[in-house]
PDB file of N, CA and C in Angstrom:
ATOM      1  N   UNK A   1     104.868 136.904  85.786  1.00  0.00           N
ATOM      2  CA  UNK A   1     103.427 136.788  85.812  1.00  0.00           C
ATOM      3  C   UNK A   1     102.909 136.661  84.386  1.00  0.00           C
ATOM      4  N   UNK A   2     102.053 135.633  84.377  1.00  0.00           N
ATOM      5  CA  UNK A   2     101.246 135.347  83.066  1.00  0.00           C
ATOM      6  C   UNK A   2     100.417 136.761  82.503  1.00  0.00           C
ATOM      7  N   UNK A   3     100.490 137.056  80.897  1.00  0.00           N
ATOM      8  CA  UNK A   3      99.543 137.966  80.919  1.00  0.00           C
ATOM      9  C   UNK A   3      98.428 137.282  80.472  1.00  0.00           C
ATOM     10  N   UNK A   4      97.200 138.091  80.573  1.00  0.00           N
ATOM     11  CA  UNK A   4      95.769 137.715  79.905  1.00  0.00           C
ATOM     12  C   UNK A   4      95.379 137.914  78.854  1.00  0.00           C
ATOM     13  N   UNK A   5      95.016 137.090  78.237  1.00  0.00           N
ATOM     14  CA  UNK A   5      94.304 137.094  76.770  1.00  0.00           C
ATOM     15  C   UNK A   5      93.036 137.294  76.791  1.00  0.00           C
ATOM     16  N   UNK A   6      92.172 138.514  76.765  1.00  0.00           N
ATOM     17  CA  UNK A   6      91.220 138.625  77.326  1.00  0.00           C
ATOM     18  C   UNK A   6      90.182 138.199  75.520  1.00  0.00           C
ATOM     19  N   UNK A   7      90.598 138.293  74.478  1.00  0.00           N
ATOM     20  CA  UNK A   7      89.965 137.567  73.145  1.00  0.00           C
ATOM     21  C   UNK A   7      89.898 136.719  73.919  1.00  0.00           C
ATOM     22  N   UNK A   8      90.816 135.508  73.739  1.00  0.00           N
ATOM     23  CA  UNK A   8      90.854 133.686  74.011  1.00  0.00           C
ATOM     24  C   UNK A   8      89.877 133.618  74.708  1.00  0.00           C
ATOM     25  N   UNK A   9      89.893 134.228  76.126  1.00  0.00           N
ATOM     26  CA  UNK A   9      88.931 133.829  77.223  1.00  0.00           C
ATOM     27  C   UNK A   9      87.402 134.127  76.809  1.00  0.00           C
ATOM     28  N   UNK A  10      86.987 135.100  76.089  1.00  0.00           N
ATOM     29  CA  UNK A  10      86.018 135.482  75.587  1.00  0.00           C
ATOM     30  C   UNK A  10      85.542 134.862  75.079  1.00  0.00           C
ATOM     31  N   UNK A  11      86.378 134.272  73.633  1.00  0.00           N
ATOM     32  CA  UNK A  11      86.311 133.321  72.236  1.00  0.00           C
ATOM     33  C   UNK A  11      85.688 132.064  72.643  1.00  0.00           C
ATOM     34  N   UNK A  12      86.878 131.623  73.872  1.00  0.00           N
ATOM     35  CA  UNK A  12      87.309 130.494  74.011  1.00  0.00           C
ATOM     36  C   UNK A  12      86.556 129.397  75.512  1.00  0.00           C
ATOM     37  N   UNK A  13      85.613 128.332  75.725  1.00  0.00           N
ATOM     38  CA  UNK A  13      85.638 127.895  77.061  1.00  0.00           C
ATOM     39  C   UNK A  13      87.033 126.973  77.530  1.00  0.00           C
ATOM     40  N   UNK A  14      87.497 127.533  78.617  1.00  0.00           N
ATOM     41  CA  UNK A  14      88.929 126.825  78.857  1.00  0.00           C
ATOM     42  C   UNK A  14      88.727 126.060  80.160  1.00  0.00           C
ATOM     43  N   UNK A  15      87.086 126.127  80.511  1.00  0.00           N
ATOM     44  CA  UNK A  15      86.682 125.618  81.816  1.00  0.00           C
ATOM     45  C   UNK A  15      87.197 123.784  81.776  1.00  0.00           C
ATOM     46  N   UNK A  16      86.961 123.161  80.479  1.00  0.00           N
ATOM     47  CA  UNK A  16      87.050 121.504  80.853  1.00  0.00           C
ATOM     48  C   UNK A  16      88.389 121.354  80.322  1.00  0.00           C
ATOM     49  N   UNK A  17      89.176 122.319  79.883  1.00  0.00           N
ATOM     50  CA  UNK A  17      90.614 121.858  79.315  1.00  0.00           C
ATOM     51  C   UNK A  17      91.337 120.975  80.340  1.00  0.00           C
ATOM     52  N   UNK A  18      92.401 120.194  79.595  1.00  0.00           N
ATOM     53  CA  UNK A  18      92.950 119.552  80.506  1.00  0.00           C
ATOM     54  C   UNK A  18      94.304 119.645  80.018  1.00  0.00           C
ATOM     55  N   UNK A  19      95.256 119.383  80.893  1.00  0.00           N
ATOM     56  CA  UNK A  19      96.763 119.380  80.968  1.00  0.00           C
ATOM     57  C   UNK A  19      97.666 118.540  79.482  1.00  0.00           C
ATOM     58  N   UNK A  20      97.963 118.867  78.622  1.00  0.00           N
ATOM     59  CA  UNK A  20      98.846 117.625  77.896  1.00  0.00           C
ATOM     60  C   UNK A  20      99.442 116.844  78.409  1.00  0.00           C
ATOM     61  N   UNK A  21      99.318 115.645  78.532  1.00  0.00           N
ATOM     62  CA  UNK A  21      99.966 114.765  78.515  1.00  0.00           C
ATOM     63  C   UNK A  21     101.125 114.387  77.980  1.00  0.00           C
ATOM     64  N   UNK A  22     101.542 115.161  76.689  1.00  0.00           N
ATOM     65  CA  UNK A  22     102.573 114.821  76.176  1.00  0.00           C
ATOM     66  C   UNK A  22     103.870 115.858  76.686  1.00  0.00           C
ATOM     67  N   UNK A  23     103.481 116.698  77.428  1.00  0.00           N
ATOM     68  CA  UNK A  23     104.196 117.507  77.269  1.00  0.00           C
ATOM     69  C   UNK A  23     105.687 117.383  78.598  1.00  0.00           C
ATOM     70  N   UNK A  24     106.697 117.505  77.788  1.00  0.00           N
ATOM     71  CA  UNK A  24     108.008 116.839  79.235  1.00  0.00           C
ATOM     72  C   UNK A  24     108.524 117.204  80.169  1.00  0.00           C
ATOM     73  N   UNK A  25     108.758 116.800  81.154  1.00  0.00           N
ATOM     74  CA  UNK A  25     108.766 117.383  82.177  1.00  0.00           C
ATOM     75  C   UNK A  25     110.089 118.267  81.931  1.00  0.00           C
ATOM     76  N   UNK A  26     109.765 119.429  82.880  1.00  0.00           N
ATOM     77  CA  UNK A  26     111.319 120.395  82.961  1.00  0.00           C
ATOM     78  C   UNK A  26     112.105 119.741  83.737  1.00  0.00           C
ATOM     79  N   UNK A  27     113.179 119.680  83.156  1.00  0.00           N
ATOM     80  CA  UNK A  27     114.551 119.311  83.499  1.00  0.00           C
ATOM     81  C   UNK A  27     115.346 120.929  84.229  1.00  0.00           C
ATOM     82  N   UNK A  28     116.224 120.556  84.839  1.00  0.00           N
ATOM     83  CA  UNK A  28     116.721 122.366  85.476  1.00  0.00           C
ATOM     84  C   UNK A  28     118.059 121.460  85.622  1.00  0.00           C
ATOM     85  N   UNK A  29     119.144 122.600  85.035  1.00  0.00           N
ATOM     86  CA  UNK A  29     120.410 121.860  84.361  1.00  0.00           C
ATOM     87  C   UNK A  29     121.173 122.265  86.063  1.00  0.00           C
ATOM     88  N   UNK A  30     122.041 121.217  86.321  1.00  0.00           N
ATOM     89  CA  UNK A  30     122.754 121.556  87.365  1.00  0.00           C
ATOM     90  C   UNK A  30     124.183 120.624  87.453  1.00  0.00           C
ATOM     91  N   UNK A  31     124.763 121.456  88.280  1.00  0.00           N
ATOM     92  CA  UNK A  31     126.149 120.814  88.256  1.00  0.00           C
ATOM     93  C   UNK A  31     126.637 119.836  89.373  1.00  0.00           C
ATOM     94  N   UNK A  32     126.760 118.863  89.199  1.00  0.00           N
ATOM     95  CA  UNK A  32     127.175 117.487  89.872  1.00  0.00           C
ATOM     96  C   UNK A  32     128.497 117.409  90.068  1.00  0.00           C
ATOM     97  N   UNK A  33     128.776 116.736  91.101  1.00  0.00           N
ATOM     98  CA  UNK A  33     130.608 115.810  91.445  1.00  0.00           C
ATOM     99  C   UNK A  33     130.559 114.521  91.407  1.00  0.00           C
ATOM    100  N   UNK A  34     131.057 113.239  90.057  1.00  0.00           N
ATOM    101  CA  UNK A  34     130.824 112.389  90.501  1.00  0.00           C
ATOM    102  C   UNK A  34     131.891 111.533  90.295  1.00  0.00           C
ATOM    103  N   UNK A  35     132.062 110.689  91.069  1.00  0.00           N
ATOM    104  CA  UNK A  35     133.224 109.794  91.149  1.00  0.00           C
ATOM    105  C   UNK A  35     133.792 109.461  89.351  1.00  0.00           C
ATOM    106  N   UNK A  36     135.076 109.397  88.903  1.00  0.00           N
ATOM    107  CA  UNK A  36     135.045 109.089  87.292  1.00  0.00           C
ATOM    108  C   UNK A  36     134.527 107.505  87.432  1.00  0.00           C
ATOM    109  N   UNK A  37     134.731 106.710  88.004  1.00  0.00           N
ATOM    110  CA  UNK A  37     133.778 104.982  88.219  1.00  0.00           C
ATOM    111  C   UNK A  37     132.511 105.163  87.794  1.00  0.00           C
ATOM    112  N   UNK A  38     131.798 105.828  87.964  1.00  0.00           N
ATOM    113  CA  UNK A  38     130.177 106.266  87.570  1.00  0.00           C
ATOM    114  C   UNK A  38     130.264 106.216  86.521  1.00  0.00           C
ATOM    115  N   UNK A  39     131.063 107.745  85.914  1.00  0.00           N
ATOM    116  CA  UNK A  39     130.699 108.450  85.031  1.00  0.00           C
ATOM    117  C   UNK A  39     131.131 107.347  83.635  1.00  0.00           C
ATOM    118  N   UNK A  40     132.292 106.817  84.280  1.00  0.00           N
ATOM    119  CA  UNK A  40     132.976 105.469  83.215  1.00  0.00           C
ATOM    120  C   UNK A  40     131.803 104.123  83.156  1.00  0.00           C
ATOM    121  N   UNK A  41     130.979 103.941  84.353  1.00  0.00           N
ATOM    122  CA  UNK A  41     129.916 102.844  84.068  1.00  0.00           C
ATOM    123  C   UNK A  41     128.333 103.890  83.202  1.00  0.00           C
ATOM    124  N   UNK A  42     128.097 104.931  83.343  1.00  0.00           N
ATOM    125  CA  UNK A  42     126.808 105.501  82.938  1.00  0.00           C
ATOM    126  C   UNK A  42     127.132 105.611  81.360  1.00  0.00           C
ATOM    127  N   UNK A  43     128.741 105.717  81.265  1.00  0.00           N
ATOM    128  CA  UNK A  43     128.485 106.021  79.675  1.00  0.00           C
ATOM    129  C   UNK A  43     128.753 104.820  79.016  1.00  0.00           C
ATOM    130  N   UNK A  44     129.578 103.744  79.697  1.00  0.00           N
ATOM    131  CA  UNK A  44     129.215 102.464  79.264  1.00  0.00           C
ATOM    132  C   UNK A  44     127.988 101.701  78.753  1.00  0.00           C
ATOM    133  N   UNK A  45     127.085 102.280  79.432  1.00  0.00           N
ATOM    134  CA  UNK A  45     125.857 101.705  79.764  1.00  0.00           C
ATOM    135  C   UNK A  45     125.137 102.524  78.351  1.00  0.00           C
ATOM    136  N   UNK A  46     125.524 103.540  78.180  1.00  0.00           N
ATOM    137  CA  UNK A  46     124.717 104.590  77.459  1.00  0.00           C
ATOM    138  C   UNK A  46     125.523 104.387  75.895  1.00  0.00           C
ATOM    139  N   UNK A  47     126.235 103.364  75.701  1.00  0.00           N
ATOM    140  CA  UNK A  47     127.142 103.086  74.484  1.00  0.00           C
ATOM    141  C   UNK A  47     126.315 101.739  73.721  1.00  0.00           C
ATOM    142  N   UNK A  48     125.683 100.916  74.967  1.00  0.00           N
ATOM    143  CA  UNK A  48     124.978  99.442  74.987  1.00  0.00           C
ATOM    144  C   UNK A  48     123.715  99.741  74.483  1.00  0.00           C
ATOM    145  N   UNK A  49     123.222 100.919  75.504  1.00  0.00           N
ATOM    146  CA  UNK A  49     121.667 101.125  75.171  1.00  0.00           C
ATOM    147  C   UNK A  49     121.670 102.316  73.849  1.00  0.00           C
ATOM    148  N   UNK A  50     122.566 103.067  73.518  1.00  0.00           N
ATOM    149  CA  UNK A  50     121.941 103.860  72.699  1.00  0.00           C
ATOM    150  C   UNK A  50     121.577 105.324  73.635  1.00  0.00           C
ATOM    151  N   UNK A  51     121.210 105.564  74.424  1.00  0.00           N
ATOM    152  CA  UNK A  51     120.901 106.305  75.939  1.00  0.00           C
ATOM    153  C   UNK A  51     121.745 107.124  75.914  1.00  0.00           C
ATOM    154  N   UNK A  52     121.846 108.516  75.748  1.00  0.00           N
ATOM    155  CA  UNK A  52     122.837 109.313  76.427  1.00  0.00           C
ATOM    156  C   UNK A  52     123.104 109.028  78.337  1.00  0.00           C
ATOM    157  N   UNK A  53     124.112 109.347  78.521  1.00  0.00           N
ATOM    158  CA  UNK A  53     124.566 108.799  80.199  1.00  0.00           C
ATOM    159  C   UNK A  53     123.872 109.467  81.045  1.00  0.00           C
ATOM    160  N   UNK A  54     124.112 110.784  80.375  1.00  0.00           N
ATOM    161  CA  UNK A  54     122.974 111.547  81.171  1.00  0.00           C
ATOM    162  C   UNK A  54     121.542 111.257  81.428  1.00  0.00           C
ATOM    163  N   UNK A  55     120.868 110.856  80.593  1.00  0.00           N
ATOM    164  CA  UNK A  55     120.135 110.694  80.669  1.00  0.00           C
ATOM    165  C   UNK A  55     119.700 109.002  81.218  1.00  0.00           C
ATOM    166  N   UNK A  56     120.573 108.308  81.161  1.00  0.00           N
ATOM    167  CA  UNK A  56     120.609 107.385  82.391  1.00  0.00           C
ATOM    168  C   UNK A  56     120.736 107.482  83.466  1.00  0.00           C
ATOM    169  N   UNK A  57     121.137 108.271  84.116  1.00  0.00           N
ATOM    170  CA  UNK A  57     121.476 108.527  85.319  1.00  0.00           C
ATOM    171  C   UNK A  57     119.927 109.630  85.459  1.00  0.00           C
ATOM    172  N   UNK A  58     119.285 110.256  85.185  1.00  0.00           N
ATOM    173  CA  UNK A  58     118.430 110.849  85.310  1.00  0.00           C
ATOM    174  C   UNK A  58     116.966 109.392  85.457  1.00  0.00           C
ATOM    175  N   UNK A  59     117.425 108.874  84.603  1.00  0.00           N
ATOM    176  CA  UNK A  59     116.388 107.840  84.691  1.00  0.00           C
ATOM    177  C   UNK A  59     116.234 106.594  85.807  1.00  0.00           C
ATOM    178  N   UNK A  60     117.414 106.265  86.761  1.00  0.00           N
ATOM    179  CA  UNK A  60     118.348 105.511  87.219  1.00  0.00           C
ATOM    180  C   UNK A  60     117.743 106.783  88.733  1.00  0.00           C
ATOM    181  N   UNK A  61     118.079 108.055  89.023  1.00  0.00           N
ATOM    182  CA  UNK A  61     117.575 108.395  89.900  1.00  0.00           C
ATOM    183  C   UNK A  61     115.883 108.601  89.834  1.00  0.00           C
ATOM    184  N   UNK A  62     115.036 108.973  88.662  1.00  0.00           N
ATOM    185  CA  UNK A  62     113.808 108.979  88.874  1.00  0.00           C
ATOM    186  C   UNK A  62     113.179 107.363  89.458  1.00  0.00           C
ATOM    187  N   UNK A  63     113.680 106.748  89.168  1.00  0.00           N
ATOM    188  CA  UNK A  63     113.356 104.970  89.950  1.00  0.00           C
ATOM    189  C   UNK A  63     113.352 105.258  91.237  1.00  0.00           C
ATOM    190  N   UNK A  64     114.876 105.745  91.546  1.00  0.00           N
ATOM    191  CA  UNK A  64     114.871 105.539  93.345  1.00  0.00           C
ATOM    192  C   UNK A  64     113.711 106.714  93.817  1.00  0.00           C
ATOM    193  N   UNK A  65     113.398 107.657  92.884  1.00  0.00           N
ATOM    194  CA  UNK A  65     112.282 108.345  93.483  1.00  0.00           C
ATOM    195  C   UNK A  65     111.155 107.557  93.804  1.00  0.00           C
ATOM    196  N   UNK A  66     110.856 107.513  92.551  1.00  0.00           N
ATOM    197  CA  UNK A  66     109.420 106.618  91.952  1.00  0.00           C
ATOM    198  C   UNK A  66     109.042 105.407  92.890  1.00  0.00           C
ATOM    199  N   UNK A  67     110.227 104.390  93.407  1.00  0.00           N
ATOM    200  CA  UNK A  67     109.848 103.210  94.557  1.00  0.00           C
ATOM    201  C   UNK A  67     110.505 103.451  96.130  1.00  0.00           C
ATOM    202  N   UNK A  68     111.011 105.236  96.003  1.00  0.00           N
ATOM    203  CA  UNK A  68     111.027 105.522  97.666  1.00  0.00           C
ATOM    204  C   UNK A  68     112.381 105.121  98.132  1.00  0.00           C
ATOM    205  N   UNK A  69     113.044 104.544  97.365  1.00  0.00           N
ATOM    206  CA  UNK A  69     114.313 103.529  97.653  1.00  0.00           C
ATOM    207  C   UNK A  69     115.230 104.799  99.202  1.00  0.00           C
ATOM    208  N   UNK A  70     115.957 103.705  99.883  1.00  0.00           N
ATOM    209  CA  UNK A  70     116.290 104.510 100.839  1.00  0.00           C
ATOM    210  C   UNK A  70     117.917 104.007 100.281  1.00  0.00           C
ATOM    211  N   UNK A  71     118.948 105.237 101.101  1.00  0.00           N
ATOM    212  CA  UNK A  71     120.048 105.094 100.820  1.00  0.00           C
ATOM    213  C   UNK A  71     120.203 104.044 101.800  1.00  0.00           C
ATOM    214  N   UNK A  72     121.525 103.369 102.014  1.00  0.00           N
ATOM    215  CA  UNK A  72     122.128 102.987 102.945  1.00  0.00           C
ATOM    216  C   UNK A  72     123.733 103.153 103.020  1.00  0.00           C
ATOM    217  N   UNK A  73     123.834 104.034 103.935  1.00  0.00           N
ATOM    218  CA  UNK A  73     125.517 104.722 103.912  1.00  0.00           C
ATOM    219  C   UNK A  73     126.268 104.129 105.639  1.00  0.00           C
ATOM    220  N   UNK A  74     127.359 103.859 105.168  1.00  0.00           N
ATOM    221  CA  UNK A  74     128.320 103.179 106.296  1.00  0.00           C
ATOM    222  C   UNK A  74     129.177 104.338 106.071  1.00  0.00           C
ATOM    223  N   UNK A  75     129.886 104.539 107.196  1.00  0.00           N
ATOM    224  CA  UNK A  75     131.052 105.482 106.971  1.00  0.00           C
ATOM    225  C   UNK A  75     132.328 104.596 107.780  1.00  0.00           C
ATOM    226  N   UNK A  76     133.196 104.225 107.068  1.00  0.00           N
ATOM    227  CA  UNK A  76     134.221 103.167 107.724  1.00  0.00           C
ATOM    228  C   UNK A  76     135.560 104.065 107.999  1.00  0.00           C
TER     229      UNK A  76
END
């Protein structure tokens, strides 16, 4: 729980503040399984661009968020 700054609020009007914009989103570190084919194309990719892999692949899934993309899985 946040504590209160009861100066600031006093001092301060925080009624029209608004959110930064600059500020980045939280990341929450977690542990993955991924085929070595991936992991051998993400860091490829991340050697071309300059890009850590990780962070391609973070960027690479925020897309399929961002346009809804649906999987399509066959199981043969």
């Amino acid at each position: 729980m946040k504590e209160r700054d009861e100066f600031l609020e006093k001092e301060f009007d925080f009624s029209k503040a608004i959110k930064n914009p600059y500020v980045r989103t939280i990341k929450k570190p977690i542990t993955i399984n991924l085929d070595e084919n991936i992991i051998i194309y993400f860091k490829s990719k991340a050697e071309s661009t300059g890009i850590p892999y990780q962070t391609l692949i973070n960027l690479y899934l925020r897309d399929c968020v961002a346009n809804n993309r649906n999987l399509e899985v066959s199981w043969k």
